[in-house]
N, C-alpha and C. Protein backbone atom coordinates (compact mmCIF):
# COMPACT_ATOMS: atom_id res chain seq x y z
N UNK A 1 0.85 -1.18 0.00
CA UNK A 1 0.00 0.00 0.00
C UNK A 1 0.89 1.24 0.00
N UNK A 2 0.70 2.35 -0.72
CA UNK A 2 0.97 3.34 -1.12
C UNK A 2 0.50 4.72 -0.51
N UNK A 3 0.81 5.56 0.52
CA UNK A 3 0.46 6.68 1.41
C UNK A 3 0.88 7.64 0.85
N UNK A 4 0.56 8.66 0.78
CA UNK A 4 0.72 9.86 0.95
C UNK A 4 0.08 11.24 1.31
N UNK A 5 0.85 11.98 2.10
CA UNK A 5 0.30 13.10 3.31
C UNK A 5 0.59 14.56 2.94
N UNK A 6 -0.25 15.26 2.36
CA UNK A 6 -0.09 16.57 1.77
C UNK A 6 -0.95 17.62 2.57
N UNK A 7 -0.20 18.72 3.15
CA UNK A 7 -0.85 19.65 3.97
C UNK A 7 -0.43 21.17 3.32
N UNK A 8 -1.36 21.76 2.67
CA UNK A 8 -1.80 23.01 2.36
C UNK A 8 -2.27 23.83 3.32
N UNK A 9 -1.72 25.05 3.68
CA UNK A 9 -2.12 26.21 4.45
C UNK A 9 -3.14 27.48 4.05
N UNK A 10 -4.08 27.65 4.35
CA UNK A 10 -5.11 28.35 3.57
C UNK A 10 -5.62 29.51 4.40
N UNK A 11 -5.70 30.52 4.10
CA UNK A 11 -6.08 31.77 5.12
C UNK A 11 -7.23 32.44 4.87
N UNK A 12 -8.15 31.01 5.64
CA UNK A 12 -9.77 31.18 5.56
C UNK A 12 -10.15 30.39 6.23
N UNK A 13 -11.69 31.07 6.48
CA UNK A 13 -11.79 29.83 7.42
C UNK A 13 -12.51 28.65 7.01
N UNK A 14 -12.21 27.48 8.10
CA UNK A 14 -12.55 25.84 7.85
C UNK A 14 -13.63 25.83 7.04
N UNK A 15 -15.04 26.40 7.58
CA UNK A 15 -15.97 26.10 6.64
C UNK A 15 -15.55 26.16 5.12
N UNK A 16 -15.51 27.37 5.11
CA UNK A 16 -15.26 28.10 3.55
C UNK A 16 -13.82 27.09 3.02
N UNK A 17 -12.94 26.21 3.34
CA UNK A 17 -11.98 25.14 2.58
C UNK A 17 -13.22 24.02 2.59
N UNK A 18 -13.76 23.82 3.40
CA UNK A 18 -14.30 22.59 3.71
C UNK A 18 -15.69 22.40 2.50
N UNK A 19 -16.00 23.20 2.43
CA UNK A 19 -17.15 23.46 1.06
C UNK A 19 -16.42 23.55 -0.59
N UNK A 20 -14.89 24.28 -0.51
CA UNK A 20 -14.57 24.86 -1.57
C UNK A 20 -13.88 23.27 -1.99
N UNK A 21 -13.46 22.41 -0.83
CA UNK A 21 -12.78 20.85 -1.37
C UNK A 21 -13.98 19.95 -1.95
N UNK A 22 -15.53 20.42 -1.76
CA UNK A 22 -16.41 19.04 -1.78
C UNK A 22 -16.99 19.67 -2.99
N UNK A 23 -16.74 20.51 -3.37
CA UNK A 23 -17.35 21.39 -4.82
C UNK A 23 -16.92 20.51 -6.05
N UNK A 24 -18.09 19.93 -6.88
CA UNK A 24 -17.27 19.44 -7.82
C UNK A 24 -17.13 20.29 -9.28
N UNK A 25 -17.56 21.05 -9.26
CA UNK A 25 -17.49 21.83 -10.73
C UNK A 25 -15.71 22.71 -10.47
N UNK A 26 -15.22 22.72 -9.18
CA UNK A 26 -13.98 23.39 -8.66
C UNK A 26 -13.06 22.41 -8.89
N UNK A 27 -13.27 21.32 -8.58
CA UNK A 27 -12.66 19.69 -8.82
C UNK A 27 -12.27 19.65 -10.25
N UNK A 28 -13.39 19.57 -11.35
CA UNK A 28 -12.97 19.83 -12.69
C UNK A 28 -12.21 20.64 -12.44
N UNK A 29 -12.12 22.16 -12.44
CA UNK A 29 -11.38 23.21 -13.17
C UNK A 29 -10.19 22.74 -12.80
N UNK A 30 -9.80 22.02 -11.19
CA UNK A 30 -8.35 21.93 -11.15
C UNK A 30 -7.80 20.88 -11.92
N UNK A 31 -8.57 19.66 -12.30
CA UNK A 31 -8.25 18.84 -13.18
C UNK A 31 -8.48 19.31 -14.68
N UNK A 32 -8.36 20.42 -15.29
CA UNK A 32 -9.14 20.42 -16.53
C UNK A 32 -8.13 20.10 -17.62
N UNK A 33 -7.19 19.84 -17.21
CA UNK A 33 -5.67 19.41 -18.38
C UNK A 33 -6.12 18.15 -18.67
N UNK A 34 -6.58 17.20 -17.42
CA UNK A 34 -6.93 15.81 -17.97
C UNK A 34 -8.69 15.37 -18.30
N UNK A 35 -9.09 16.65 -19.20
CA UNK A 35 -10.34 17.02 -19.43
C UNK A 35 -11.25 16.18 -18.56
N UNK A 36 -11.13 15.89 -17.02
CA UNK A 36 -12.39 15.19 -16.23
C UNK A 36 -13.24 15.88 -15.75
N UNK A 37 -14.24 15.23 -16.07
CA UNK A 37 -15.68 15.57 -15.76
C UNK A 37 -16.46 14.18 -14.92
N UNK A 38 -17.68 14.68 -14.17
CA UNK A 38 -18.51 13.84 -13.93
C UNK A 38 -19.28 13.77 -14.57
N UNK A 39 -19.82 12.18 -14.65
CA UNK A 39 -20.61 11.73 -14.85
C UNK A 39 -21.53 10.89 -14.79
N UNK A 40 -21.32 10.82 -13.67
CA UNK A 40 -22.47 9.96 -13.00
C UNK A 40 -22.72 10.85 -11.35
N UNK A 41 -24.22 10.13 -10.95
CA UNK A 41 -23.92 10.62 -9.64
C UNK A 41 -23.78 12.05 -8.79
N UNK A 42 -23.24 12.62 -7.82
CA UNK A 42 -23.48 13.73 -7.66
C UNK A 42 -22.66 14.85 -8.66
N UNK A 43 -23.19 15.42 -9.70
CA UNK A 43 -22.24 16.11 -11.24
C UNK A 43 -21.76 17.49 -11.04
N UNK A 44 -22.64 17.93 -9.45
CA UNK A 44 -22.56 19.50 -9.59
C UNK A 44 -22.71 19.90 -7.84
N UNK A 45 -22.05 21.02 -7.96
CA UNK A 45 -22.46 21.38 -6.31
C UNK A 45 -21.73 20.69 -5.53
N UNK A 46 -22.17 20.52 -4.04
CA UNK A 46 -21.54 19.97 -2.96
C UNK A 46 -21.65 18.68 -2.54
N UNK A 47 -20.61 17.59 -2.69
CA UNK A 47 -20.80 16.43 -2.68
C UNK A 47 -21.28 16.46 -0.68
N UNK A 48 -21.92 15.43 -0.66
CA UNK A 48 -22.82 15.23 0.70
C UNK A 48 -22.10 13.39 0.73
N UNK A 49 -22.61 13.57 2.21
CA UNK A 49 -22.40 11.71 2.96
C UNK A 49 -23.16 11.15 2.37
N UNK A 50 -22.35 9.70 1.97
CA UNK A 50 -23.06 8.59 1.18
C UNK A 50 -23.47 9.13 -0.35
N UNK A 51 -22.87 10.20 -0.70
CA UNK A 51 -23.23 10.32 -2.34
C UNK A 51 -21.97 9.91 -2.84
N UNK A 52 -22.39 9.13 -3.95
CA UNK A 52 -21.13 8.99 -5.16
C UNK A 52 -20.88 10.00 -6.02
N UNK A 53 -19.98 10.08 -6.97
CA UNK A 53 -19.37 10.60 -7.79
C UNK A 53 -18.43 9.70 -8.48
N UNK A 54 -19.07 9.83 -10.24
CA UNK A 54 -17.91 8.94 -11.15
C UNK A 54 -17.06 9.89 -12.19
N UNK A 55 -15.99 9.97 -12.07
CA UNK A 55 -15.66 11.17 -12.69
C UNK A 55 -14.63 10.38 -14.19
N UNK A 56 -14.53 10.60 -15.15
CA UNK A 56 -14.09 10.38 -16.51
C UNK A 56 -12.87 11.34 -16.75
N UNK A 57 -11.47 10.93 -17.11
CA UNK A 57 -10.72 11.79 -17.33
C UNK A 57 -9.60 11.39 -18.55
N UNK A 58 -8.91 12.15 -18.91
CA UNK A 58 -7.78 11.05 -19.80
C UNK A 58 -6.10 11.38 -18.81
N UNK A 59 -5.69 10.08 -18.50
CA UNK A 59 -4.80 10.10 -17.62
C UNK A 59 -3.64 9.34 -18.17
N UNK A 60 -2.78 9.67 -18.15
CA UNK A 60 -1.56 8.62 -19.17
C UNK A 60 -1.92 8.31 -20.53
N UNK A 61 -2.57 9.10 -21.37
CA UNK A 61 -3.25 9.01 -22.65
C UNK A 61 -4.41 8.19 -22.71
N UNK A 62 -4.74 7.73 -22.02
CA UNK A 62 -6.38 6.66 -22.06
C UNK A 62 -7.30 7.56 -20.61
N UNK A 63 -8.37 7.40 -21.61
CA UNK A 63 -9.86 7.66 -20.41
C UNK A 63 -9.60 6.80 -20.14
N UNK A 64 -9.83 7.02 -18.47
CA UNK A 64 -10.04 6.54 -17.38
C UNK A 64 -11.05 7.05 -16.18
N UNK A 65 -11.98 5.60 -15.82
CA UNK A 65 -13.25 5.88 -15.02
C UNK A 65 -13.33 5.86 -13.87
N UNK A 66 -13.54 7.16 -12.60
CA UNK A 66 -13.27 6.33 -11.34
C UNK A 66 -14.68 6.87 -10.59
N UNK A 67 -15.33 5.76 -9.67
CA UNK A 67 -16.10 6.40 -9.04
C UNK A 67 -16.02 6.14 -7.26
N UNK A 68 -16.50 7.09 -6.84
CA UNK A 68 -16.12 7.41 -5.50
C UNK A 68 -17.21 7.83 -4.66
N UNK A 69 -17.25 7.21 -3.31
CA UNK A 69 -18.20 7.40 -2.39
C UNK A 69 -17.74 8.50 -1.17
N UNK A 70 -18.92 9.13 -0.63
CA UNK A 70 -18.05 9.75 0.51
C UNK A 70 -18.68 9.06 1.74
N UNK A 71 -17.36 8.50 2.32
CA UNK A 71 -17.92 7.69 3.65
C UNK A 71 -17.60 8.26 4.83
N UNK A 72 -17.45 9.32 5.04
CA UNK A 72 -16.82 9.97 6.24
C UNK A 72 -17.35 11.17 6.15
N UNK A 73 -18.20 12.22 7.23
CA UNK A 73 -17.92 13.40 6.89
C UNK A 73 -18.58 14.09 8.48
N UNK A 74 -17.67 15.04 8.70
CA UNK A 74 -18.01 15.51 10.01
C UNK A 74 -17.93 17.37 9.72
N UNK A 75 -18.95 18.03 9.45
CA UNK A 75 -18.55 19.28 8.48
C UNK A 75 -18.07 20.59 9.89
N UNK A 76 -16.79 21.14 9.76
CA UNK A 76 -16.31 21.17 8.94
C UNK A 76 -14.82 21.06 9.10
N UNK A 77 -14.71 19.70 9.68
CA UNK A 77 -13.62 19.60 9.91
C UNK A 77 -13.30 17.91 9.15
N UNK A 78 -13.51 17.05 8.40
CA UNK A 78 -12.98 16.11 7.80
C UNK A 78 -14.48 15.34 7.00
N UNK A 79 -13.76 14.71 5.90
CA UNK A 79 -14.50 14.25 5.04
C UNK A 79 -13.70 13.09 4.05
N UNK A 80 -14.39 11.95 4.00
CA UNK A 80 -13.56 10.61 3.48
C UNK A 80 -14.51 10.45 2.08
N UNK A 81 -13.11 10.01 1.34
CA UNK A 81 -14.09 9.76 -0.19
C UNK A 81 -13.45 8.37 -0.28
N UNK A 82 -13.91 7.17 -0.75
CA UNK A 82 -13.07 5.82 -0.99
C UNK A 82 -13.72 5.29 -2.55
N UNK A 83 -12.94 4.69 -2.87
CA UNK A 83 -13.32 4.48 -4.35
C UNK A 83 -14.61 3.24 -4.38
N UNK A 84 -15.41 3.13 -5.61
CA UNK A 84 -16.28 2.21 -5.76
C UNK A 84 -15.67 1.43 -6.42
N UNK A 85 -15.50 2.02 -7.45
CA UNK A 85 -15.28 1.47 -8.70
C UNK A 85 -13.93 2.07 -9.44
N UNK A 86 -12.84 1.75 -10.13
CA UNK A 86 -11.88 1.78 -10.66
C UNK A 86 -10.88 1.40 -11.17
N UNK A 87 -9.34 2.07 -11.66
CA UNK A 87 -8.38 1.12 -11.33
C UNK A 87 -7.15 0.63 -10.13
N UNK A 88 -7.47 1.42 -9.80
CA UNK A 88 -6.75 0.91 -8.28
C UNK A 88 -7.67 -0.16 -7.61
N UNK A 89 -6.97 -1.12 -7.00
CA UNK A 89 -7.26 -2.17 -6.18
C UNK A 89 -7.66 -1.77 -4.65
N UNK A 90 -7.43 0.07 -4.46
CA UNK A 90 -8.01 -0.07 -3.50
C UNK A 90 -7.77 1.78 -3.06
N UNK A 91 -8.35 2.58 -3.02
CA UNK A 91 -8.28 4.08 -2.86
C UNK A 91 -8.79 4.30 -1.87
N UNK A 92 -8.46 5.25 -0.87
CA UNK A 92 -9.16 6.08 0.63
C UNK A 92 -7.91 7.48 0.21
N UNK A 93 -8.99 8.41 0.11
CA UNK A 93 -8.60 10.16 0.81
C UNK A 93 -9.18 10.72 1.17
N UNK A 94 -8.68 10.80 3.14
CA UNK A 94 -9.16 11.26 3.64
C UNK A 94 -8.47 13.18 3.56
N UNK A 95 -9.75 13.84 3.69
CA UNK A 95 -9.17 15.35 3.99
C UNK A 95 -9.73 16.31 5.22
N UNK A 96 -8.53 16.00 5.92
CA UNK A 96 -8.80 16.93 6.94
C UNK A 96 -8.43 18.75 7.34
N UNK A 97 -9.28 19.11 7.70
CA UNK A 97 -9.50 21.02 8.40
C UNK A 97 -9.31 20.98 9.40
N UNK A 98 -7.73 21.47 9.98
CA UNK A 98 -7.58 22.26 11.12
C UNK A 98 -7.43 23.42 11.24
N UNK A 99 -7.85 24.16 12.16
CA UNK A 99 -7.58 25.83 12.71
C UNK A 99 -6.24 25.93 12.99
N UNK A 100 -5.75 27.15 12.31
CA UNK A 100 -4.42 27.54 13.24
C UNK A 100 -4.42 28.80 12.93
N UNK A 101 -4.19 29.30 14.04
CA UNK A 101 -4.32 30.98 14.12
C UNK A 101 -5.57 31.32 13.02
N UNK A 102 -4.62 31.87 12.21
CA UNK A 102 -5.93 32.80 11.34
C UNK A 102 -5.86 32.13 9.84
N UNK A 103 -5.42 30.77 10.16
CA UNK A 103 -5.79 29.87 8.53
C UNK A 103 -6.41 28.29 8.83
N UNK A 104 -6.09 27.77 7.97
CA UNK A 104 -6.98 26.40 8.05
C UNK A 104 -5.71 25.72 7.47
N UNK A 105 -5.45 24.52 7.98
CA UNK A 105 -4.21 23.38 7.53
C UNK A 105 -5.32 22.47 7.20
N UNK A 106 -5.15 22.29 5.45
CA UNK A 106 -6.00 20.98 5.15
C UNK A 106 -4.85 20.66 4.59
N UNK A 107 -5.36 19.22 5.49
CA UNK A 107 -4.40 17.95 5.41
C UNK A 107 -5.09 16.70 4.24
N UNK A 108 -4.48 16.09 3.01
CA UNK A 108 -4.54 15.55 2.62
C UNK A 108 -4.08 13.64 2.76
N UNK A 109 -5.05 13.48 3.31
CA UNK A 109 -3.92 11.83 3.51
C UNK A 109 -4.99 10.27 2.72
N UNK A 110 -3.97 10.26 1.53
CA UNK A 110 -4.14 8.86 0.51
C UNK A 110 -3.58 7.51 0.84
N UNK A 111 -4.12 6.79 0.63
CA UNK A 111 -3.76 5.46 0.59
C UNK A 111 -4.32 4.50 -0.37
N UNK A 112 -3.48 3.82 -1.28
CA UNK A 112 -4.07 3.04 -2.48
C UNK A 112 -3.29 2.26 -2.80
N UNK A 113 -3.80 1.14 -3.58
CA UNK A 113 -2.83 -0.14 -3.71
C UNK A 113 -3.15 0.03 -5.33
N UNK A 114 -2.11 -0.51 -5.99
CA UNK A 114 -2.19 -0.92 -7.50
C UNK A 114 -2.42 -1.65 -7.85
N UNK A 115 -2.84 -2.62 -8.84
CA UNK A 115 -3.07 -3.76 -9.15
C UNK A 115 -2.27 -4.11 -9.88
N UNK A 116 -1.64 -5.37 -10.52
CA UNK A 116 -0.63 -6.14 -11.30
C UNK A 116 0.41 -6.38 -11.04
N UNK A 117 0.72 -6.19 -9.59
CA UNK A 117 2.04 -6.75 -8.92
C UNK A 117 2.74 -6.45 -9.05
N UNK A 118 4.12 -7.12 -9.49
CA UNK A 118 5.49 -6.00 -9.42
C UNK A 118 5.46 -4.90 -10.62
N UNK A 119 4.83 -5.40 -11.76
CA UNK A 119 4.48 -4.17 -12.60
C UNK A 119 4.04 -2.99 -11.97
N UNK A 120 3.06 -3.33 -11.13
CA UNK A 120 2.42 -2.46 -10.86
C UNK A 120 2.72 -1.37 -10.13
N UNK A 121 4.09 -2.04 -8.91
CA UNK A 121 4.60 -1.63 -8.19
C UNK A 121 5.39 -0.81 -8.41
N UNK A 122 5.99 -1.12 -9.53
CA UNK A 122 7.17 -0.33 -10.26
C UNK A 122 6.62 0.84 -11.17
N UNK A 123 5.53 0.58 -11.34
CA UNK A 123 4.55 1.56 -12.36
C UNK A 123 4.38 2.60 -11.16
N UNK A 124 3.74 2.24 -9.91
CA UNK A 124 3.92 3.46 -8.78
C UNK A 124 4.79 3.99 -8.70
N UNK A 125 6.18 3.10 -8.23
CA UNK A 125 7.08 3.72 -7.66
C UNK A 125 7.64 4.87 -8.57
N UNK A 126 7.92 4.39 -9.87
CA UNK A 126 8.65 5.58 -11.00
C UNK A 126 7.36 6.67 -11.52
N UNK A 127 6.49 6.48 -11.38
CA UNK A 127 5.86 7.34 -12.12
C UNK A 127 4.47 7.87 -11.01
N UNK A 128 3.63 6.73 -10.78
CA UNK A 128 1.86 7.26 -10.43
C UNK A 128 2.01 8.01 -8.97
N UNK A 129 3.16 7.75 -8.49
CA UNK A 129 3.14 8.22 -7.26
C UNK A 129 3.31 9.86 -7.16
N UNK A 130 4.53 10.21 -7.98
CA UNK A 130 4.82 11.20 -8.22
C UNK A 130 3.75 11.94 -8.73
N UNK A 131 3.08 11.40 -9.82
CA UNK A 131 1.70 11.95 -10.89
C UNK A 131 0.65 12.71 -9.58
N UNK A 132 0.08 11.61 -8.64
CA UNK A 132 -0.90 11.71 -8.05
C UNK A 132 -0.66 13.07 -7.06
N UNK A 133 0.76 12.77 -6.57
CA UNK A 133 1.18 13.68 -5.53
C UNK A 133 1.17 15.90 -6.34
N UNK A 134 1.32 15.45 -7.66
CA UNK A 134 1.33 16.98 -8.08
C UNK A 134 0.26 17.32 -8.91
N UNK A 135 -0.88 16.16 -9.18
CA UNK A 135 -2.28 16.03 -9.37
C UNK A 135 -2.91 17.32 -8.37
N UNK A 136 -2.59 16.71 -6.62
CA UNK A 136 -3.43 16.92 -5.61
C UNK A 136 -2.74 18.15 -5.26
N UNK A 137 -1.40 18.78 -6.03
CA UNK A 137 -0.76 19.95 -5.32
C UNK A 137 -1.58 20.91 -6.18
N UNK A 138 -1.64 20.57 -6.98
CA UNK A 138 -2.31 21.57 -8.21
C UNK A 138 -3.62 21.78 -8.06
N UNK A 139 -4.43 20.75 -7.33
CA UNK A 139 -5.78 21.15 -7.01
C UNK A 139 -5.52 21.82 -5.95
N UNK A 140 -5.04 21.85 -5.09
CA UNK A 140 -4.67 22.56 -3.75
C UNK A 140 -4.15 24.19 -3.71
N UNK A 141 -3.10 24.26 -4.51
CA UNK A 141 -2.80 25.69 -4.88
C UNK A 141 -4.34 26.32 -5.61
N UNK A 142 -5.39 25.65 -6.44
CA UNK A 142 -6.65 26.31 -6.75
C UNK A 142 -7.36 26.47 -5.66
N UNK A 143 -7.59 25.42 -4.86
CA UNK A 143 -8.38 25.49 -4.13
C UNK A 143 -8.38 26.71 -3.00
N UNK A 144 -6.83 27.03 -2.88
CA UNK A 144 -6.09 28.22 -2.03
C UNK A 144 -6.63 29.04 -2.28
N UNK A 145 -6.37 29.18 -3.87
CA UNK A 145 -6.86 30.28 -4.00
C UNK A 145 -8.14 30.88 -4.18
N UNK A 146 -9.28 29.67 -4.60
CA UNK A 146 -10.61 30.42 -4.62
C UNK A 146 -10.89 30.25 -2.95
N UNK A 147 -10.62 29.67 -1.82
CA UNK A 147 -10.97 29.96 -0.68
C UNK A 147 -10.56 31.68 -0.29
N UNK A 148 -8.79 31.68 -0.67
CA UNK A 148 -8.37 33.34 -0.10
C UNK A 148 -9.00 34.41 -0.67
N UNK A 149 -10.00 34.12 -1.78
CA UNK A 149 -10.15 35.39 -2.55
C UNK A 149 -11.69 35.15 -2.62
């Protein structure tokens, strides 16, 4: 299994990150290089507990389909999305909102397994790991910024 822990500093408060992360039309724009969209499921607005979302993107040159539940959510301080359906053998990101002074530390923490074994492994290690990790920096620097402004 494959972790990783990404914490963005945001100077706003919890609510206002905590709404601006579950937004999915904000979700596209930060992904819009790998033209994903939803399509299935909750498509617009604020994803809520127990709603899915299947989102369509092209990732390493092939569409690719993933859909995702949110199983966790305590507003406005953490919220769990885990995969339904996909290609990973097994996805959880959780994102958590803490207070500090006069910003919000949302903490990003992934965990996912690959499928196809040492291929697969090696397919993480040199490449998806890195991918995913500046995927989620790049939504994060957006997300910064439509919370600060």
């Amino acid at each position: 299994m494959t972790s990783l822990t990404i914490i963005t500093r945001i100077k706003a408060p919890s609510k206002i990150v905590f709404d601006v992360s579950r937004n999915i039309e904000i979700h596209q724009l930060s992904v819009a290089h790998t033209n994903e969209k939803a399509i299935a499921g909750t498509t617009s607005g604020l994803i809520g507990l127990n709603e899915t979302v299947t989102f369509r993107g092209k990732h390493f040159g092939i569409y690719l389909t993933h859909q995702s539940q949110i199983t966790e959510m305590s507003a406005p301080d953490y919220f769990t999305d885990e995969m339904i359906k996909g290609h990973f053998s097994f996805f959880r990101h959780e994102h958590i909102f803490e207070i500090q002074e006069d910003a919000t530390i949302m903490t990003d923490k992934i965990q996912y397994k690959v499928p196809f074994g040492s291929i697969g492994k090696l397919f993480d290690f040199f490449i998806l790991k890195r991918y995913l990790r500046t995927m989620i920096r790049k939504r994060n620097k957006l997300l910064k910024y439509i919370a600060e402004n």
